[in-house]
Protein backbone atom coordinates (compact mmCIF):
# COMPACT_ATOMS: atom_id res chain seq x y z
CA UNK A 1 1.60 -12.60 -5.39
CA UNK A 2 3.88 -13.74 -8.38
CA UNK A 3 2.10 -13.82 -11.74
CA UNK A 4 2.13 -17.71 -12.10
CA UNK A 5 0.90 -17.91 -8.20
CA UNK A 6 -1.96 -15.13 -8.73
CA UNK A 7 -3.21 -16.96 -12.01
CA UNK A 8 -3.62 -20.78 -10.43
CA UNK A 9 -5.21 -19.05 -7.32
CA UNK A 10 -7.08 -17.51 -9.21
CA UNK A 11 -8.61 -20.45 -11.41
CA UNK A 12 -8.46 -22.80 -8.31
CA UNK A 13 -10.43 -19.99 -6.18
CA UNK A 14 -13.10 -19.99 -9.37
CA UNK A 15 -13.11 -23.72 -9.12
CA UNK A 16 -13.89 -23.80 -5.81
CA UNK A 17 -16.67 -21.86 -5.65
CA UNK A 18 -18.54 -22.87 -8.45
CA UNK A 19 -17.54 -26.20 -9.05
CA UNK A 20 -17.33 -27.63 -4.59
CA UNK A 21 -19.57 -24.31 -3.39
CA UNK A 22 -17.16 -23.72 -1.46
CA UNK A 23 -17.74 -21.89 1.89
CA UNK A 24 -14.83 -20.68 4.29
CA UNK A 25 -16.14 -20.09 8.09
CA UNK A 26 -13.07 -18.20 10.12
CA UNK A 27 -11.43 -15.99 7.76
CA UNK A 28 -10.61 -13.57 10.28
CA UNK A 29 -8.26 -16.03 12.49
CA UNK A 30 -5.86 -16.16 9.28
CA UNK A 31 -2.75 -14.72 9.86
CA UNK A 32 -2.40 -12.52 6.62
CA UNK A 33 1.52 -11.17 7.44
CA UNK A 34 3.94 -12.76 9.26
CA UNK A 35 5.43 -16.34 10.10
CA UNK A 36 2.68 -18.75 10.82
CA UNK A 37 1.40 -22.29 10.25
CA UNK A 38 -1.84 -23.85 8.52
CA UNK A 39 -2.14 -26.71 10.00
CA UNK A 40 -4.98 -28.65 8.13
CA UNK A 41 -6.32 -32.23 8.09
CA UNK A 42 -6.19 -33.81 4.89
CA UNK A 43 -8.94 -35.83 3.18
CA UNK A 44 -7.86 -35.04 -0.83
CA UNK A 45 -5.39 -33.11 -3.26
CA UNK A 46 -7.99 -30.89 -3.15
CA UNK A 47 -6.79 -29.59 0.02
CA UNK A 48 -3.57 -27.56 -0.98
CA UNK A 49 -5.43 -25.82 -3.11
CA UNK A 50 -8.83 -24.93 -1.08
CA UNK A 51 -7.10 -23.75 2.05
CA UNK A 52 -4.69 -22.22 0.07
CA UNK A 53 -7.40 -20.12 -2.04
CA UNK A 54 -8.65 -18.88 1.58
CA UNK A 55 -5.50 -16.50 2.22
CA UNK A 56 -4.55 -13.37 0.22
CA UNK A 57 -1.03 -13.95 0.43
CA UNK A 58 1.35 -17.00 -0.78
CA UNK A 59 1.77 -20.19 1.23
CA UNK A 60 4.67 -22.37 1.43
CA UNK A 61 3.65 -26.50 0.61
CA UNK A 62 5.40 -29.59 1.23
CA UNK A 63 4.43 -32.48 -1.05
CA UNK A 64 6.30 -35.56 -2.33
CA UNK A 65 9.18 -35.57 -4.74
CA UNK A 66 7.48 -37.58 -7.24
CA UNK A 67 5.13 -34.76 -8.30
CA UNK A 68 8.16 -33.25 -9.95
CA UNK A 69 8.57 -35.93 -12.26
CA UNK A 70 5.11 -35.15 -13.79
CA UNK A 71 5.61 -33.35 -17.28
CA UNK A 72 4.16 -29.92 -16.81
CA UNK A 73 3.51 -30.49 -13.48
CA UNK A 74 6.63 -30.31 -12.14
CA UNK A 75 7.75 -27.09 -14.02
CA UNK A 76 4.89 -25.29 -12.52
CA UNK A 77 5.03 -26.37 -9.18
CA UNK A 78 8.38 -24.32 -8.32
CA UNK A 79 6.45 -21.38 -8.76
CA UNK A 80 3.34 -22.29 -6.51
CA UNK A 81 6.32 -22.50 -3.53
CA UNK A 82 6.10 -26.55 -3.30
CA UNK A 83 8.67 -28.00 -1.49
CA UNK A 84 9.51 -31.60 -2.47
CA UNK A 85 9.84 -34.23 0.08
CA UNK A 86 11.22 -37.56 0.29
CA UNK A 87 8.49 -39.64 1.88
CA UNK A 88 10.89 -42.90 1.85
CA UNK A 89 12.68 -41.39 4.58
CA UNK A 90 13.08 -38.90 7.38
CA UNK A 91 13.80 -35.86 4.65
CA UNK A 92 15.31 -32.81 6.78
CA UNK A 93 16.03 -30.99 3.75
CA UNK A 94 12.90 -30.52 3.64
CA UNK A 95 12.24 -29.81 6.98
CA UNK A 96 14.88 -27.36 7.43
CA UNK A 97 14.08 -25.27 4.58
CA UNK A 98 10.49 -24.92 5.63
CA UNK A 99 11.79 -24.16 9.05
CA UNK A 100 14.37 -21.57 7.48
CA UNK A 101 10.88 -19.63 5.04
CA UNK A 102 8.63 -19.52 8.32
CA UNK A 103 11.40 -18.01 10.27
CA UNK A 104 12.11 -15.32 7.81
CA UNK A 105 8.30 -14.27 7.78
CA UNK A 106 6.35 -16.48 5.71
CA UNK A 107 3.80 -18.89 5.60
CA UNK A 108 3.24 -22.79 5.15
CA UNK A 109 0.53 -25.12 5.20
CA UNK A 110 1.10 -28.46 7.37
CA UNK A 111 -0.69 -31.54 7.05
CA UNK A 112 -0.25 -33.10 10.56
CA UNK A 113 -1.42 -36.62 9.28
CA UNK A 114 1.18 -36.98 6.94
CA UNK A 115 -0.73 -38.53 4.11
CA UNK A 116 -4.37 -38.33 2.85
CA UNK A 117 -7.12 -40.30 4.58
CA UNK A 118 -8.25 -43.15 3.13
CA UNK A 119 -11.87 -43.10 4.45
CA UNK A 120 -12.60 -39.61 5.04
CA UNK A 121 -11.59 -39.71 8.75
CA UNK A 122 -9.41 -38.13 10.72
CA UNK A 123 -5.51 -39.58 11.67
CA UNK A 124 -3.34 -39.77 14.37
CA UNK A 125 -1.14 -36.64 13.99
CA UNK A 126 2.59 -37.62 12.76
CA UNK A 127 5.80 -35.67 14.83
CA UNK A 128 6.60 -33.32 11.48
CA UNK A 129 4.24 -30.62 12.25
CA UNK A 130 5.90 -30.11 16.18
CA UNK A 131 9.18 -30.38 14.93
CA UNK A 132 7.89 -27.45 12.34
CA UNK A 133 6.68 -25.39 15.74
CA UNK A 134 9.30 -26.33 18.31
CA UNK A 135 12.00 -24.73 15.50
CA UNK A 136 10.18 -21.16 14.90
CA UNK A 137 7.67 -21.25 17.61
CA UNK A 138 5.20 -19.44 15.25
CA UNK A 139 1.53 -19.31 15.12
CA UNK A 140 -0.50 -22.27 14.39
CA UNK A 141 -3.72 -21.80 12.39
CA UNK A 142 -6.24 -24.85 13.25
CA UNK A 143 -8.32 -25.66 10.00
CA UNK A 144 -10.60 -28.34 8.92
CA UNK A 145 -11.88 -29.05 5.72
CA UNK A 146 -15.11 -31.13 4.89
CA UNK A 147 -16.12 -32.66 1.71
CA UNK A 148 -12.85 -33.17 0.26
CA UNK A 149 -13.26 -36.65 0.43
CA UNK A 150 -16.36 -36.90 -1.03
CA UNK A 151 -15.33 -34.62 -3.67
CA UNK A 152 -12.15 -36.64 -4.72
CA UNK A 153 -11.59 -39.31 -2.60
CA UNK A 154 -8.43 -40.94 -2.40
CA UNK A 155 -8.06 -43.80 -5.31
CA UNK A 156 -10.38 -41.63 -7.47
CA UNK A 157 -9.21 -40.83 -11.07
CA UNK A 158 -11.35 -37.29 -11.03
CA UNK A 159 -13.08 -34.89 -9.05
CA UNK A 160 -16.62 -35.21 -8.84
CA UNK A 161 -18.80 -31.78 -8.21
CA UNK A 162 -19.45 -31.78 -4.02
CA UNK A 163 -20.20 -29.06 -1.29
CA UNK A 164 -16.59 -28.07 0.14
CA UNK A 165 -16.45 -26.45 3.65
CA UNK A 166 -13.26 -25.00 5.22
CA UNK A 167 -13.47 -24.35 8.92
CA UNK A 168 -11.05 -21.76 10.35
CA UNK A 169 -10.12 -21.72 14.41
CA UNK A 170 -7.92 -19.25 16.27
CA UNK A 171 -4.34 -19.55 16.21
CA UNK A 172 -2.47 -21.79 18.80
CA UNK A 173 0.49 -19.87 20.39
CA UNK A 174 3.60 -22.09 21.91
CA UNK A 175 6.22 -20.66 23.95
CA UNK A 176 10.25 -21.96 24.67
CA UNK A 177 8.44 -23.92 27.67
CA UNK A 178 6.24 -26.04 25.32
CA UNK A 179 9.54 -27.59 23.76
CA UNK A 180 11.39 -28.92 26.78
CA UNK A 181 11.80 -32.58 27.04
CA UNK A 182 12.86 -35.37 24.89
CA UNK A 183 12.49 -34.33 21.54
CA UNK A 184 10.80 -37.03 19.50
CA UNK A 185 7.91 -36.42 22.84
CA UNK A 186 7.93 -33.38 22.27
CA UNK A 187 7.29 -32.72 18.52
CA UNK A 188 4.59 -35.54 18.94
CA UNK A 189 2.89 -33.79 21.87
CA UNK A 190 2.69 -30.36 19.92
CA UNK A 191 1.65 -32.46 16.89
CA UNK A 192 -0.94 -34.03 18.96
CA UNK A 193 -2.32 -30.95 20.79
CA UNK A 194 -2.80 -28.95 17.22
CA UNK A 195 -4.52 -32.25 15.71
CA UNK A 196 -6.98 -32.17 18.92
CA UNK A 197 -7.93 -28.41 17.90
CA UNK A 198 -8.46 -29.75 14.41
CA UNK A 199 -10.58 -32.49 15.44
CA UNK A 200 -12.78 -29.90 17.52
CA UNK A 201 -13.82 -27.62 14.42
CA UNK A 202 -17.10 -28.50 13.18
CA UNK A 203 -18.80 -27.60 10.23
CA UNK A 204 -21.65 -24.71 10.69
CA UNK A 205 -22.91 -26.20 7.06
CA UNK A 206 -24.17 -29.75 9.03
CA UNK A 207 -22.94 -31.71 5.97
């Protein structure tokens, strides 16, 4: 890891566990080396940061252009890998430079839904993520987190101390086959299929 990357892991990782008791179930179905895909629902901005904080090596993160804007912010979050996306439109930029980092070996974290929920709940699954798949065919890490909501719920100023759970299932594998067809079906029958394996990880903590 770079220096920056190691040090904000390192704080967020501290964070987690003593601030949202944080408890990771799965750890052994992450794919540590290699290209591969987090694919993760997402209930908060804690999110990046939690499932990110489960891996020993550096992820890849898409998130909106505006983030760059924030003093700071944005001069920090070159070095944490974000990618900046234009959510006003269809940003292929974007896209294609994810698509180009997985290929070449590395690592990203996905948010199928697009955008956080606004009541805690799951969402219908958005095409991006099978696009992401049907380009590198890599390996697609199901995860769910719990509590993220609760902990900073959308519309929320600040975090508020609350148990954090991230659930871990076994990669999904897609082959050449998966991606024939029409296109647009096909990235939003992948995207649909990984967002069912999300939906099917529950938490061992009962919370």
């Amino acid at each position: 890891m770079g220096l920056v990357y190691r040090f904000c892991w390192t704080v967020a990782k501290f964070t987690a566990l003593n601030f949202f008791r944080l408890q990771v179930y799965g750890r052994e179905n992450l794919i540590e080396e290699g290209s591969a895909i987090i694919a993760s629902n997402h209930q908060s901005f804690l999110d990046p940061p939690v499932v990110g904080i489960c891996m020993e090596r550096e992820l890849h993160y898409l998130a909106r252009k505006t983030l760059f804007d924030i003093p700071l912010l944005g001069r920090l979050l070159p070095h944490l890998h974000v990618v900046g996306v234009d959510r006003d439109g269809a940003d292929m930029s974007a896209l294609k430079s994810v698509i180009r980092l997985v290929k070449e070996g590395g690592s990203t974290i996905v948010f199928p839904e697009g955008t956080r929920s606004t009541d805690g709940a799951l969402q219908a699954a958005k095409p991006g993520l099978g696009l992401i798949v049907a380009k590198t065919l890599a390996p697609v890490v199901p995860v769910r987190v719990f509590g993220a909501f609760d902990a900073f719920p959308r519309g929320a100023k600040f975090p508020h101390s609350a148990a954090v759970t991230v659930v871990i299932g076994k990669p999904l594998h897609f082959t050449k086959a998966d991606t024939v067809g029409d296109p647009r079906e096909v990235y939003q029958r992948i995207s649909d299929q990984v967002m069912s394996r999300i939906a099917a990880l529950e938490n061992p903590r009962g919370e």
